[in-house]
Protein backbone atom coordinates (compact mmCIF):
# COMPACT_ATOMS: atom_id res chain seq x y z
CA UNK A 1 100.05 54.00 88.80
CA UNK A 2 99.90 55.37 85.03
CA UNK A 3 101.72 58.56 84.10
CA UNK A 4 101.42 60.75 81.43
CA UNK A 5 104.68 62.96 79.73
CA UNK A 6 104.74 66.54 79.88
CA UNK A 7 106.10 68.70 76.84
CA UNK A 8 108.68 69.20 79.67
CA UNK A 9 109.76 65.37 79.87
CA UNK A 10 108.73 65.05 83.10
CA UNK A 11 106.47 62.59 84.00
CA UNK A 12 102.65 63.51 86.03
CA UNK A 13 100.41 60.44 87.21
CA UNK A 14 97.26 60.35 85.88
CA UNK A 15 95.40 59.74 89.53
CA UNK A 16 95.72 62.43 92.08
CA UNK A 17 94.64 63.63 95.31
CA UNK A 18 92.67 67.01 96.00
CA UNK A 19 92.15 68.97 99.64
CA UNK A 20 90.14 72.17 98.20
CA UNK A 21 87.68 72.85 101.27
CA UNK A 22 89.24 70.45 103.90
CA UNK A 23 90.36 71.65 107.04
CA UNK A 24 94.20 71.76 108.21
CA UNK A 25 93.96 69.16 110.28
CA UNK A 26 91.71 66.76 108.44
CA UNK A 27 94.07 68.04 105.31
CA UNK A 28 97.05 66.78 106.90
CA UNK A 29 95.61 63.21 107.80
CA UNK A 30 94.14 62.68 104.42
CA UNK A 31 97.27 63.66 102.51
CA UNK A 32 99.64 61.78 104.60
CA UNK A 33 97.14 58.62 104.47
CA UNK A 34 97.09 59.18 100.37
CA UNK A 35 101.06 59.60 100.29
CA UNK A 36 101.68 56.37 102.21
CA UNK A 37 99.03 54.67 99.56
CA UNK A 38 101.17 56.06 97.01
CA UNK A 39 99.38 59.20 95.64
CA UNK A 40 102.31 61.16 94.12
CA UNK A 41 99.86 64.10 93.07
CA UNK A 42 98.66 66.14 95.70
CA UNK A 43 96.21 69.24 94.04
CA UNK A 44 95.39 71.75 96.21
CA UNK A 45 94.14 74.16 94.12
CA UNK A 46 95.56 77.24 94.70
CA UNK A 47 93.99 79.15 92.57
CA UNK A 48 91.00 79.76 94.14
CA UNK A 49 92.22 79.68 97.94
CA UNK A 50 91.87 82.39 99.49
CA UNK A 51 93.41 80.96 102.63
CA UNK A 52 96.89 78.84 101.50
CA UNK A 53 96.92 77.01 104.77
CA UNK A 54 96.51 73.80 103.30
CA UNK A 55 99.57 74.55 100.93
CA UNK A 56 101.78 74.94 104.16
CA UNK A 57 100.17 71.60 105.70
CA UNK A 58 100.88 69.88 102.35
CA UNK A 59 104.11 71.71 101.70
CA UNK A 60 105.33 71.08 105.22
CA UNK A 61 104.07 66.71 104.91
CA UNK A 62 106.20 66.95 101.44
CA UNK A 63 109.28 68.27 103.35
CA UNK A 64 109.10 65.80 105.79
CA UNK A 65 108.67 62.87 103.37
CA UNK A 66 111.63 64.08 101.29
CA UNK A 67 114.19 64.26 104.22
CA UNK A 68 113.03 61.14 105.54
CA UNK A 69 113.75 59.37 101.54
């Protein structure tokens, strides 16, 4: 996976994962199957959702994957 720096120091891959217009549940199978390939980026556009559902979903699969690190 290739990363790029921020002006923060932090480092962003360059490859990541969207879910704009997916439903929950198909959003939460996709983004777990793209975390266990190793997507680190998960883009869910929030700027034009007018429903954040799919930020809980990939909020909630985040969560889980940190307390289970």
């Amino acid at each position: 996976m290739e990363y790029t720096e921020l002006s923060n120091g932090m480092q962003m891959p360059m490859l990541g994962y969207g879910v704009f217009q997916i439903d929950d549940e198909t959003t939460e199978r996709c983004v777990s199957d793209a975390l266990a390939a190793g997507y680190r980026l998960i883009d869910t556009d929030a700027s034009v959702c007018y429903d954040h559902t799919d930020l809980t979903v990939v909020g909630g699969l985040l969560g889980f994957i940190k307390s289970t690190m």
